[in-house]
C-alpha atoms as a PDB file:
ATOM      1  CA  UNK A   1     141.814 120.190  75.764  1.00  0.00           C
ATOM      2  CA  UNK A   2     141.584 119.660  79.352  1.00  0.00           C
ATOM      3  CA  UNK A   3     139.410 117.555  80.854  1.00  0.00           C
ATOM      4  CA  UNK A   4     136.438 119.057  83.082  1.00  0.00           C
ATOM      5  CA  UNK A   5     134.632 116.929  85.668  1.00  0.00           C
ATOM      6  CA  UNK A   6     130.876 117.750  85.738  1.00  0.00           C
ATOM      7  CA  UNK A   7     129.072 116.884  88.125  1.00  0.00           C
ATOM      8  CA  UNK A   8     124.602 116.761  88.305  1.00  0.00           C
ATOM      9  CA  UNK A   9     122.972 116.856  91.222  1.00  0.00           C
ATOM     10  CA  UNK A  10     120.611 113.501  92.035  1.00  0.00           C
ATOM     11  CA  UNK A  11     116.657 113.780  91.888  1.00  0.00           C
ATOM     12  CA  UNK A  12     115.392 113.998  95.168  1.00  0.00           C
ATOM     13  CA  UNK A  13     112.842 110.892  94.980  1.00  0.00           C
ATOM     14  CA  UNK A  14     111.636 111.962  98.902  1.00  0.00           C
ATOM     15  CA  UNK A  15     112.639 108.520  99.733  1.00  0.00           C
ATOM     16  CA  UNK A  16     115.585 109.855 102.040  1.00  0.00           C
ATOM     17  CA  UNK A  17     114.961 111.399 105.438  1.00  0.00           C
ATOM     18  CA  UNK A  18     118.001 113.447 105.612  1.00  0.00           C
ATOM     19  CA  UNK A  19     116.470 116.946 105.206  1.00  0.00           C
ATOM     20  CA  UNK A  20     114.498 119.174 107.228  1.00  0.00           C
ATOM     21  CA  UNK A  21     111.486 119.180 103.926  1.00  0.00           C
ATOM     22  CA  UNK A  22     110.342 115.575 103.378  1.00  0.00           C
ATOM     23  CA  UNK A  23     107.579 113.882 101.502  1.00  0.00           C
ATOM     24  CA  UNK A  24     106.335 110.632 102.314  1.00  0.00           C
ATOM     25  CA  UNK A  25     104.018 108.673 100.011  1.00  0.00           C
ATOM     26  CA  UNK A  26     101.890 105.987 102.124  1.00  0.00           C
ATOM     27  CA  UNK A  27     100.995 103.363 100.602  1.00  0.00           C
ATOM     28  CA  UNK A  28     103.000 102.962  97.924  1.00  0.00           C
ATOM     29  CA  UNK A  29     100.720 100.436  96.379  1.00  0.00           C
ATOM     30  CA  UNK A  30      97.007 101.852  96.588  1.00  0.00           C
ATOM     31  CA  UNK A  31      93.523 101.780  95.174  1.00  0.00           C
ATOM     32  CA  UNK A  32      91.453 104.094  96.567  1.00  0.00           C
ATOM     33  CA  UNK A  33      92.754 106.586  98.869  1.00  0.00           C
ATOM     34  CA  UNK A  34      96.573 108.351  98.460  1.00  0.00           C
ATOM     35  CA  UNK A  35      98.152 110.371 101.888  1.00  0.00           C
ATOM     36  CA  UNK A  36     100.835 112.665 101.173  1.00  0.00           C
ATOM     37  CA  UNK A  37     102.782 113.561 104.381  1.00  0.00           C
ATOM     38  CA  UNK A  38     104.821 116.645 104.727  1.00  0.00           C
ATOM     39  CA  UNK A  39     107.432 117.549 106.972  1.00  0.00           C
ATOM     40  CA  UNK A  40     107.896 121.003 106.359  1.00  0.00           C
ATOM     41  CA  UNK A  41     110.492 123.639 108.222  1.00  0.00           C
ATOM     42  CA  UNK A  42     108.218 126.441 107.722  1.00  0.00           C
ATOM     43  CA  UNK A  43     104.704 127.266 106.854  1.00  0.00           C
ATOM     44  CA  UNK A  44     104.526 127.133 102.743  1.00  0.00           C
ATOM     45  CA  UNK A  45     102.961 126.882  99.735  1.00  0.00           C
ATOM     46  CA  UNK A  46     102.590 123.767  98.405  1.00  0.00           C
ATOM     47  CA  UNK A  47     101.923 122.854  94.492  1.00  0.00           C
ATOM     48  CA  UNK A  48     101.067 119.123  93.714  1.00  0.00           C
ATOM     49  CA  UNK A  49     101.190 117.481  90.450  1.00  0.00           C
ATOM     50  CA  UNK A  50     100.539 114.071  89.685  1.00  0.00           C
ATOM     51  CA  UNK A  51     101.686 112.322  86.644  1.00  0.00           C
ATOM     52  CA  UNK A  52     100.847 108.649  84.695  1.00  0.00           C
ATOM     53  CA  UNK A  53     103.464 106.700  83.091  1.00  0.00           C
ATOM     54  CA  UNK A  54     103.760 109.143  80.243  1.00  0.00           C
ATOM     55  CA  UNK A  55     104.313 112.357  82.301  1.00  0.00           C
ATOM     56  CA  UNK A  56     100.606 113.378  81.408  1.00  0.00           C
ATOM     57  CA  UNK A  57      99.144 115.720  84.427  1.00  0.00           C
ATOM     58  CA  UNK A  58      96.344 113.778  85.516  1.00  0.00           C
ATOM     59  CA  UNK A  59      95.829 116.127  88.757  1.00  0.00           C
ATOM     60  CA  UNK A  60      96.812 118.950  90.522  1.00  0.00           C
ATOM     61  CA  UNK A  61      96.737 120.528  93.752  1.00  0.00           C
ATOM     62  CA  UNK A  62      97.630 124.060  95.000  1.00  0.00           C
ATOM     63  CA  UNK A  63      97.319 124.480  99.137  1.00  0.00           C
ATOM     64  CA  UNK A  64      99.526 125.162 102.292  1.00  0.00           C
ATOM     65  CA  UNK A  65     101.326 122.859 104.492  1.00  0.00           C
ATOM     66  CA  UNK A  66     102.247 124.382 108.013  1.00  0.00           C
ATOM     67  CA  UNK A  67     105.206 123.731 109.985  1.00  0.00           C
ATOM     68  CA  UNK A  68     106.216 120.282 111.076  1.00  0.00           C
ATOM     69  CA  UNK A  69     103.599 117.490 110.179  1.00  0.00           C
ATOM     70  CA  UNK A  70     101.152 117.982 107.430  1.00  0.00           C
ATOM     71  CA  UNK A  71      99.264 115.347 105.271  1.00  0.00           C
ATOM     72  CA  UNK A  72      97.211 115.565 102.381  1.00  0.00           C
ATOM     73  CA  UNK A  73      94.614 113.247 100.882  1.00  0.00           C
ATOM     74  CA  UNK A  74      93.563 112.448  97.332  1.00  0.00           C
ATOM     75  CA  UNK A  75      91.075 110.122  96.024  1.00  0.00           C
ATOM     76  CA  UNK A  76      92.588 108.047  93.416  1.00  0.00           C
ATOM     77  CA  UNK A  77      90.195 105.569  92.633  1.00  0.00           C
ATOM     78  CA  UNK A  78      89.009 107.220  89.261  1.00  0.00           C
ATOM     79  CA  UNK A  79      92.534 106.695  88.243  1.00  0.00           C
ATOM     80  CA  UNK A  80      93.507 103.390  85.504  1.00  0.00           C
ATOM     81  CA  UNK A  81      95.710 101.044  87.396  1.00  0.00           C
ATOM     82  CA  UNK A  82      99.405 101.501  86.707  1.00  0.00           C
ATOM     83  CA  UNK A  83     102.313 103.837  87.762  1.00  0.00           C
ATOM     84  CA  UNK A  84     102.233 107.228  88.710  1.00  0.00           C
ATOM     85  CA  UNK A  85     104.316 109.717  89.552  1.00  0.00           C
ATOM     86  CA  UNK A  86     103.579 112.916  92.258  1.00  0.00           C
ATOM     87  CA  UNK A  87     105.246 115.793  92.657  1.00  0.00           C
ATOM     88  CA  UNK A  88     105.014 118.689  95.618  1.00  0.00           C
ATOM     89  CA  UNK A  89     107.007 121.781  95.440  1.00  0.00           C
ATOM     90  CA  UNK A  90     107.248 123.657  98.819  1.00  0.00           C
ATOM     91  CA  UNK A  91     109.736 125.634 100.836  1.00  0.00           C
ATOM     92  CA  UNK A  92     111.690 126.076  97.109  1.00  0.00           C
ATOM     93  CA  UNK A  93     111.986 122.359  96.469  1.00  0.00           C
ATOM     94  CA  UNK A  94     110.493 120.141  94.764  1.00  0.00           C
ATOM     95  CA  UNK A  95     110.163 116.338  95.903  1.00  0.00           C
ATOM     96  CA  UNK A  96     108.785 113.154  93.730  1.00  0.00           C
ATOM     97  CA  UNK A  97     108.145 110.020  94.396  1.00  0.00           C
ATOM     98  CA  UNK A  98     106.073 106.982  92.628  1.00  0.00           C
ATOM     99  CA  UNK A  99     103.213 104.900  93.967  1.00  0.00           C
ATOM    100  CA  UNK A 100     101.293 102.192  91.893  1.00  0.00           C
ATOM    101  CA  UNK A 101      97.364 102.002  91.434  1.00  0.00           C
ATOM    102  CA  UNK A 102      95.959  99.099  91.718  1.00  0.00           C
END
C-alpha cells in the first residue's frame, strides 16, 4: 500500500497575532476580573464558553463584537482556583486560550 501523508491543522490557542480575528486573554493569571479582547475584521457574533480543567461549561456568553477593537469582561471570582479554558467563536472561527484562577 502506498503511503499517504496526512496532515491536521494546529489549534489556534489565540496566542499568535498573525490573523486579521484575534483573541487576547489579559491577565493570564487572575482572581477577580477576566478581559477578553477582540480584534475582529467585521462586525460578528460572538459565542463564549468557558471551561475548568475537565472541559465542564462553567459559563457562557452570547453577544457581538464590532469591527476592530472589542473587549469583554467577566467576573470570575465565584470561580475555584485552578485552570480554565475559554473559548469565542466569531467571524467562523473559533479561538481558545487558558488563563489560571487564583
Amino acid at each position: 500500500f502506498p503511503s499517504h501523508d496526512i496532515a491536521f491543522p494546529c489549534r489556534d490557542d489565540g496566542a499568535s497575532m498573525s490573523g486579521m480575528d484575534e483573541l487576547i486573554i489579559n491577565p493570564n493569571i487572575v482572581s477577580e476580573n477576566l478581559q477578553l479582547q477582540f480584534h475582529s475584521s467585521s462586525d460578528s457574533q460572538v459565542r463564549i464558553v468557558l471551561y475548568d480543567i475537565r472541559g465542564k461549561t462553567v459559563s457562557k456568553f452570547n453577544g457581538e463584537v464590532s469591527i476592530g477593537e472589542s473587549q469583554i469582561g467577566f467576573d470570575v471570582s465565584s470561580l475555584p482556583q485552578g485552570v480554565y479554558s475559554v473559548q469565542a467563536e466569531f467571524n467562523g472561527v473559533v479561538k481558545s486560550a487558558r488563563f489560571v484562577k487564583q
